[in-house]
C-alpha atoms as a PDB file:
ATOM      1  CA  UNK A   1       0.916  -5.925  12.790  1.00  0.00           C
ATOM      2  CA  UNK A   2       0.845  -9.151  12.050  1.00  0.00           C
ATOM      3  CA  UNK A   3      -0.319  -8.664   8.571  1.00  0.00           C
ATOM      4  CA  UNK A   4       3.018  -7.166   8.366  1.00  0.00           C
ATOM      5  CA  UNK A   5       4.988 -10.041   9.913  1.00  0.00           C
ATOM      6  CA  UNK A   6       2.998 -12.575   7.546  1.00  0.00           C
ATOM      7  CA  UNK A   7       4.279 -10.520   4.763  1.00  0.00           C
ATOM      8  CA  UNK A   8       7.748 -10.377   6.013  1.00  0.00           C
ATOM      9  CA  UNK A   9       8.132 -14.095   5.962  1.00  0.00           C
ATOM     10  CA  UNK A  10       6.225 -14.403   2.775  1.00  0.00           C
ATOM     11  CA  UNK A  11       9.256 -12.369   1.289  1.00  0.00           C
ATOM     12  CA  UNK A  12      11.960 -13.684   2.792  1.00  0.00           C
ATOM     13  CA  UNK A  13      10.676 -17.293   1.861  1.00  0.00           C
ATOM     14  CA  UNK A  14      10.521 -15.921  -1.775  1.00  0.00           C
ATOM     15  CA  UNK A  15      13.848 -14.206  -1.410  1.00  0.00           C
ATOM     16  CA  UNK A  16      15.447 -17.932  -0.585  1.00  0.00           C
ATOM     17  CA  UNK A  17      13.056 -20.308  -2.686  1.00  0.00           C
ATOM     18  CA  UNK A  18      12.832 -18.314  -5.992  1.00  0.00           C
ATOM     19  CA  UNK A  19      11.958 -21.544  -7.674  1.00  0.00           C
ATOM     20  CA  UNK A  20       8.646 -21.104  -5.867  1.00  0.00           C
ATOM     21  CA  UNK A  21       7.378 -17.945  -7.831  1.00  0.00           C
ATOM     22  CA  UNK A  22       9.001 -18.868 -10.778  1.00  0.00           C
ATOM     23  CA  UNK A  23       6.827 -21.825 -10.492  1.00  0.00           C
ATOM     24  CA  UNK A  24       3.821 -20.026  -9.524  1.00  0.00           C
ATOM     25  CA  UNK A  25       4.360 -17.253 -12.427  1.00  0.00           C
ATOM     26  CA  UNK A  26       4.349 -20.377 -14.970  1.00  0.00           C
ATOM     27  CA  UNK A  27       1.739 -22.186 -13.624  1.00  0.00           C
ATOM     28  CA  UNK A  28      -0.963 -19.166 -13.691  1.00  0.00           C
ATOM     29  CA  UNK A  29       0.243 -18.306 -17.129  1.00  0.00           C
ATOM     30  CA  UNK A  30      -0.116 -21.411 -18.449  1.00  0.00           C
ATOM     31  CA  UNK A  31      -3.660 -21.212 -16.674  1.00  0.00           C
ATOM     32  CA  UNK A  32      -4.568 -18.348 -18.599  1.00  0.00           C
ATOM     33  CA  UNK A  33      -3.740 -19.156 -21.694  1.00  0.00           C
ATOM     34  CA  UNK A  34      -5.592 -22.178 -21.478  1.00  0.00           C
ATOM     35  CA  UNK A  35      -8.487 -20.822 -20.289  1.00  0.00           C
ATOM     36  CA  UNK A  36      -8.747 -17.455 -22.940  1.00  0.00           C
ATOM     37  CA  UNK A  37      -8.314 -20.890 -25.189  1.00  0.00           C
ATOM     38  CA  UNK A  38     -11.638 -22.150 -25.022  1.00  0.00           C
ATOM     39  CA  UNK A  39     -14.413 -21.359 -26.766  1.00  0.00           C
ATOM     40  CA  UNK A  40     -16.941 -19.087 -25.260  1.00  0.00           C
ATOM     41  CA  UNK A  41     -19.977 -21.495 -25.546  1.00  0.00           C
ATOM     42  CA  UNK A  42     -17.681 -24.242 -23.218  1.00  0.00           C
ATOM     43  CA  UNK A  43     -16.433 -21.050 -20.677  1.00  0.00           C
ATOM     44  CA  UNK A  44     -18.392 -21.549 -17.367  1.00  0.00           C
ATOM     45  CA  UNK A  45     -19.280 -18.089 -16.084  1.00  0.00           C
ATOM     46  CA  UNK A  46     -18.278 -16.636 -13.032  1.00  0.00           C
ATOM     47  CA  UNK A  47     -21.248 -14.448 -13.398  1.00  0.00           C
ATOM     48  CA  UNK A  48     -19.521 -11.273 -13.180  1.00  0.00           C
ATOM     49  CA  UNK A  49     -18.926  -8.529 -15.709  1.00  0.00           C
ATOM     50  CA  UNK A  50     -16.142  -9.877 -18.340  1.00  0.00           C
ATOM     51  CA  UNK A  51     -13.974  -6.721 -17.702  1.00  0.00           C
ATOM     52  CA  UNK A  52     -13.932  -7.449 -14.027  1.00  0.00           C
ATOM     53  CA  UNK A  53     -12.408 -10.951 -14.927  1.00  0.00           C
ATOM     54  CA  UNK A  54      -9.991  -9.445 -17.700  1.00  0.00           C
ATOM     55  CA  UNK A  55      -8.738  -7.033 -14.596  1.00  0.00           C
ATOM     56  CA  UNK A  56      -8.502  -9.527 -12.503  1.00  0.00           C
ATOM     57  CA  UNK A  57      -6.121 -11.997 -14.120  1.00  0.00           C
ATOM     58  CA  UNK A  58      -3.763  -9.570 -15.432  1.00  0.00           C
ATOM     59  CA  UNK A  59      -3.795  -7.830 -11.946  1.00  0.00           C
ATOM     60  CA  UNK A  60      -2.648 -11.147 -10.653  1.00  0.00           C
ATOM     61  CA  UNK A  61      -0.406 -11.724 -13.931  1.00  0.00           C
ATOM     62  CA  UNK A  62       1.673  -8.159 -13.152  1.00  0.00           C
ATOM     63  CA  UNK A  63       1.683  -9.045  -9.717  1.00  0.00           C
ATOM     64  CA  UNK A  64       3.500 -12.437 -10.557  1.00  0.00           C
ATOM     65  CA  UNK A  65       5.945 -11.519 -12.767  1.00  0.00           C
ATOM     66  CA  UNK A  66       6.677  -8.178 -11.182  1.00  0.00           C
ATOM     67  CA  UNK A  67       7.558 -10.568  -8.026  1.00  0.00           C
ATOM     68  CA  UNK A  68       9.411 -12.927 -10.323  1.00  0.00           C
ATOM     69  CA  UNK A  69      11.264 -10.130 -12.243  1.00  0.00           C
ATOM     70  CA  UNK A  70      12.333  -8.558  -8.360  1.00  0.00           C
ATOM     71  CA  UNK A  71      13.725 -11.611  -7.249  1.00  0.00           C
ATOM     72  CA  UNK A  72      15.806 -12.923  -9.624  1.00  0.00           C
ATOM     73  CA  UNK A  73      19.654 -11.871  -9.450  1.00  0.00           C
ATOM     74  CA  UNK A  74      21.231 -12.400 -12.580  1.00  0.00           C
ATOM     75  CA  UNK A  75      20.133  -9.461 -14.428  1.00  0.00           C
ATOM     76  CA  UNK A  76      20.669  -6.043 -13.088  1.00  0.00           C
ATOM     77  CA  UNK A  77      19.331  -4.267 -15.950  1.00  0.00           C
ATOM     78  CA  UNK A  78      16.251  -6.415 -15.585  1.00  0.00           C
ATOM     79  CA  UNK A  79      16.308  -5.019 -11.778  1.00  0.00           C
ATOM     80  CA  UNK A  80      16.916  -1.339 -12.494  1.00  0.00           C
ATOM     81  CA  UNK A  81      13.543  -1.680 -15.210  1.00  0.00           C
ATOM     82  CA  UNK A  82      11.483  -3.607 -13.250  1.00  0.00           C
ATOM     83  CA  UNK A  83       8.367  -1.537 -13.788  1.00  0.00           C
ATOM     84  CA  UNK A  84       8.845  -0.762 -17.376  1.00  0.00           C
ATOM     85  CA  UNK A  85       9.735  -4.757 -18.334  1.00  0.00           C
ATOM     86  CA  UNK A  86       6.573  -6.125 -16.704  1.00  0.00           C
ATOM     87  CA  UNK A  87       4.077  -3.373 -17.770  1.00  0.00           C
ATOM     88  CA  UNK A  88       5.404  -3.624 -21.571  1.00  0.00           C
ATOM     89  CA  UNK A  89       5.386  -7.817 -20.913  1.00  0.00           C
ATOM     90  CA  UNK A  90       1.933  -7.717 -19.810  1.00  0.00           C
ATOM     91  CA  UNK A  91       0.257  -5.024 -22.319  1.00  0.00           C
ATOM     92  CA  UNK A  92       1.750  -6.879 -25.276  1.00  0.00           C
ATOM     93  CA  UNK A  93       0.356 -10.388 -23.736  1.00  0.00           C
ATOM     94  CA  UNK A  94      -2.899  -8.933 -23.324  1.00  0.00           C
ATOM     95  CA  UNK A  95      -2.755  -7.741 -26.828  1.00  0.00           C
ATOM     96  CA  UNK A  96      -1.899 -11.043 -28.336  1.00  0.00           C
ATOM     97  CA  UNK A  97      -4.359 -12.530 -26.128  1.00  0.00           C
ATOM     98  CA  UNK A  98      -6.843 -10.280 -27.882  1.00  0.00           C
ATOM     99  CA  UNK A  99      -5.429 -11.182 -31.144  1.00  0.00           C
ATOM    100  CA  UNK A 100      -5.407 -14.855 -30.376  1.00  0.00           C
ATOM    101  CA  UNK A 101      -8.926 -14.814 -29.086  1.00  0.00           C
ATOM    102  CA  UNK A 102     -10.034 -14.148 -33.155  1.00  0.00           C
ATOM    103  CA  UNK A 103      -9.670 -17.607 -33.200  1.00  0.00           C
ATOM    104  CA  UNK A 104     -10.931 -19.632 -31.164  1.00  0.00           C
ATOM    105  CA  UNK A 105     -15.096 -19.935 -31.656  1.00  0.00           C
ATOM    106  CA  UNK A 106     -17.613 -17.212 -30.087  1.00  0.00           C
ATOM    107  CA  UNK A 107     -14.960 -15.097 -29.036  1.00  0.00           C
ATOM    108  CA  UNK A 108     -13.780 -11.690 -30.404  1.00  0.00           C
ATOM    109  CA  UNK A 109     -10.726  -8.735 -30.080  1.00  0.00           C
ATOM    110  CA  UNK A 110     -12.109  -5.989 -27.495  1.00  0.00           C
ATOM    111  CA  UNK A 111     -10.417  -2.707 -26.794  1.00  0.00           C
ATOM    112  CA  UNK A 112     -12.181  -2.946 -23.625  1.00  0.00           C
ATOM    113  CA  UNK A 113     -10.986  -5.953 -22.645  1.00  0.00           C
ATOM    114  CA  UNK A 114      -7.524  -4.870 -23.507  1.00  0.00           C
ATOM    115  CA  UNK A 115      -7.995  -1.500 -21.468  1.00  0.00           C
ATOM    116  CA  UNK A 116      -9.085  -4.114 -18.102  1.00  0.00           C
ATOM    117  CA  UNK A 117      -6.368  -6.204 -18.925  1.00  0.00           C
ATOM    118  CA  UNK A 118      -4.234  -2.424 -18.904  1.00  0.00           C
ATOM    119  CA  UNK A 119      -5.483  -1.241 -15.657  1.00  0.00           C
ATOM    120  CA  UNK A 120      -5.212  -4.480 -13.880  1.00  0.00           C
ATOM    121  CA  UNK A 121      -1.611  -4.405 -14.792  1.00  0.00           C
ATOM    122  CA  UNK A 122      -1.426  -1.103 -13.527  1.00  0.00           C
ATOM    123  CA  UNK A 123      -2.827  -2.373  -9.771  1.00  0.00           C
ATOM    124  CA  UNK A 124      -0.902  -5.266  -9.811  1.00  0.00           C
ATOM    125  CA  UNK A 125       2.085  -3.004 -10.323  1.00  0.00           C
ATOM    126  CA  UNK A 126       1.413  -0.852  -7.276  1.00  0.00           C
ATOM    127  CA  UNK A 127       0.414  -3.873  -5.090  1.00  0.00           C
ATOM    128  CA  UNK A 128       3.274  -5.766  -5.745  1.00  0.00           C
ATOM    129  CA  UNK A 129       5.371  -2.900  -4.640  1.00  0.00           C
ATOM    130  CA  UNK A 130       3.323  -2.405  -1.535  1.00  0.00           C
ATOM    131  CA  UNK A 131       4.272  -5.858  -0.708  1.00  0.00           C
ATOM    132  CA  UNK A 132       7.856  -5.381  -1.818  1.00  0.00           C
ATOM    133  CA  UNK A 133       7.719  -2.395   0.380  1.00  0.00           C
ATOM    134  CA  UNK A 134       6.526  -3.880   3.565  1.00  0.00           C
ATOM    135  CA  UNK A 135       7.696  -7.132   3.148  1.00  0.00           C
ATOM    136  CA  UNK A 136      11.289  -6.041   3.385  1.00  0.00           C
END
């Protein structure tokens, strides 16, 4: 169990140092954003399949904002729609990002992508309330 005790302090550090998310959430968006910024000619490969990194970074996105969104205190209604908030947050950043992506050289809009970007917001979801879960 010690997975489980690791997670339990991992919470209850978040629970008292909200900055700390807060920071992290901002810092990986910013992240992204900069790097869906560049054109695809200058993008250094990771040398796996495009969808895989699409699911990937809005797995982690949904997964930090979901934590963000759980942790703050000031807005109960926030709280209560947890789940709803971050999924509609996320698909309507992923579309932009699509959108956004028309412009900047040797890239294009993909439903695909957008679908990856969907189901890793969908994961991230359901992780971040298995941690929720056993981090309590």
């Amino acid at each position: 169990m010690a997975s489980n005790s690791f997670l339990t302090r991992l919470y209850k550090y978040l629970g008292r140092n909200t900055a700390a998310i807060y920071i992290a959430l901002t810092l990986y968006w910013v992240i992204l954003f900069i790097l869906t910024s560049i054109p695809a000619k200058s993008m250094p490969s990771l040398e796996i399949s495009d969808k895989l990194e699409h699911f990937g970074a809005y797995l982690l996105l949904a997964f930090l904002l979901r934590l963000t969104l759980h942790f703050q205190k000031k807005y109960l209604f926030t709280y209560r729609q947890i789940v709803i908030i971050t999924s509609v947050v996320g698909i309507i950043y992923g579309l932009f990002d699509e959108l956004h992506q028309m412009l900047i050289p040797g890239r294009f809009f993909d439903w695909y992508d957008l679908l990856a970007n969907t189901i890793g917001i969908i994961l991230g979801l359901i992780l971040s309330e298995i941690f929720i879960k056993y981090g309590r």
